[in-house]
Protein backbone atom coordinates (compact mmCIF):
# COMPACT_ATOMS: atom_id res chain seq x y z
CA UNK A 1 179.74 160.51 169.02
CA UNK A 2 180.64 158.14 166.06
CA UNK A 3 177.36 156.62 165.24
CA UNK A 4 175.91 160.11 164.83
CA UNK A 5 178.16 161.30 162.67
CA UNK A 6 177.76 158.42 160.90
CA UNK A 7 174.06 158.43 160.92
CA UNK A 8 174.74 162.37 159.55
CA UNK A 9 176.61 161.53 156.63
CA UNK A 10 173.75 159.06 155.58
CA UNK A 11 171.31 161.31 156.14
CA UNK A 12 173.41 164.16 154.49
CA UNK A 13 174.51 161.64 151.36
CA UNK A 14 170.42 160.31 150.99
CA UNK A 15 169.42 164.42 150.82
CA UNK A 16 171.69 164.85 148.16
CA UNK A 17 171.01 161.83 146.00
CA UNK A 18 167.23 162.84 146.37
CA UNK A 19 167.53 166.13 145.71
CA UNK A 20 169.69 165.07 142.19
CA UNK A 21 167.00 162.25 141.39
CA UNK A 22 164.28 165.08 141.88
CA UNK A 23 165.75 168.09 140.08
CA UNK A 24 164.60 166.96 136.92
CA UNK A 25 160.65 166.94 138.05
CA UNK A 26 160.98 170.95 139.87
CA UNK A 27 159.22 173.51 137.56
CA UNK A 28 161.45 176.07 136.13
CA UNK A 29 159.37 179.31 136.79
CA UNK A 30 158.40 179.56 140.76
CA UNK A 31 154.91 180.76 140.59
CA UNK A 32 154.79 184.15 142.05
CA UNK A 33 152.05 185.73 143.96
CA UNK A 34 150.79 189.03 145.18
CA UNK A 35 149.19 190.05 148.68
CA UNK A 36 145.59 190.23 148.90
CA UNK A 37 145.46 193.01 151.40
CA UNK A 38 149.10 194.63 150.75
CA UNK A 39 147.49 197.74 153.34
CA UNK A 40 147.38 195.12 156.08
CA UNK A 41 150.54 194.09 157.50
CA UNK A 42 149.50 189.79 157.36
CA UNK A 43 147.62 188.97 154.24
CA UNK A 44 147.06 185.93 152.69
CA UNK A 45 149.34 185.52 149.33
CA UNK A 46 147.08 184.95 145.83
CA UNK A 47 149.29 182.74 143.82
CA UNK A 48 149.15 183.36 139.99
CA UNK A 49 149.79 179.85 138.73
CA UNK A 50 146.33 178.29 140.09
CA UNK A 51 144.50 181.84 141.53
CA UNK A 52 144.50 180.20 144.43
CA UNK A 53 144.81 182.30 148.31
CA UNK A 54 146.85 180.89 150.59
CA UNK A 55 145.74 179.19 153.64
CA UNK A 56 147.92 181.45 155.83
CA UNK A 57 148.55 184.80 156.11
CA UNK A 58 152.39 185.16 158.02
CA UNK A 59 154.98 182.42 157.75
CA UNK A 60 154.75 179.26 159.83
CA UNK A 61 158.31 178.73 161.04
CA UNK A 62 158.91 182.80 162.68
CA UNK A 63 155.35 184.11 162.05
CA UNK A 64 156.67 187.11 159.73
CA UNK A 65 155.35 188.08 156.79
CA UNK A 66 154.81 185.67 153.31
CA UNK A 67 156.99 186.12 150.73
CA UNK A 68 155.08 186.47 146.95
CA UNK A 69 158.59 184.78 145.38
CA UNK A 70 158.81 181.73 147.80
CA UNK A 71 156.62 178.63 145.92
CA UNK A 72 154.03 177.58 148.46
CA UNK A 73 152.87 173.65 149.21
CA UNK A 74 149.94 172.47 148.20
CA UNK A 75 147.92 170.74 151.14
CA UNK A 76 144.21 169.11 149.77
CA UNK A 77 144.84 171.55 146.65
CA UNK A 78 145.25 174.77 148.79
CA UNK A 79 148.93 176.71 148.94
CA UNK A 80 150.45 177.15 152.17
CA UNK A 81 152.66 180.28 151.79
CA UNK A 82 156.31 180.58 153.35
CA UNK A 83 158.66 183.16 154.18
């Protein structure tokens, strides 16, 4: 029970010094997007910062739907949306 809450606060104390080293490099505006097919109830996302179409078209972690205001990865130079 020790050593993992030991090997938590490492892991906890490493995710916040990266996340402080890294906040400089984020982009201030979170490219938005809109649904291709906003009829259809899954549609791909078009992202306005590259007018690029997502890969997917519903979330990968609970299969819902995308969400335009979420900023996608970028996997081989195509977004991957998120919800």
């Amino acid at each position: 029970m020790r050593k993992s809450y030991a090997r938590a606060r490492v892991i906890g104390a490493a995710s916040l010094l990266l996340t402080l080293c890294c906040a400089g490099d984020m982009p201030s505006a979170r490219p938005l997007g809109e649904f291709v097919s906003p009829d259809r109830p899954f549609s791909p996302i078009r992202y306005r910062d590259r007018d690029l179409v997502s890969l997917n078209d519903r979330c990968p972690v609970s299969q819902t739907q995308l969400s335009p205001e979420i900023e996608p990865i970028y996997v081989n130079g195509r977004p991957v949306g998120f919800c």
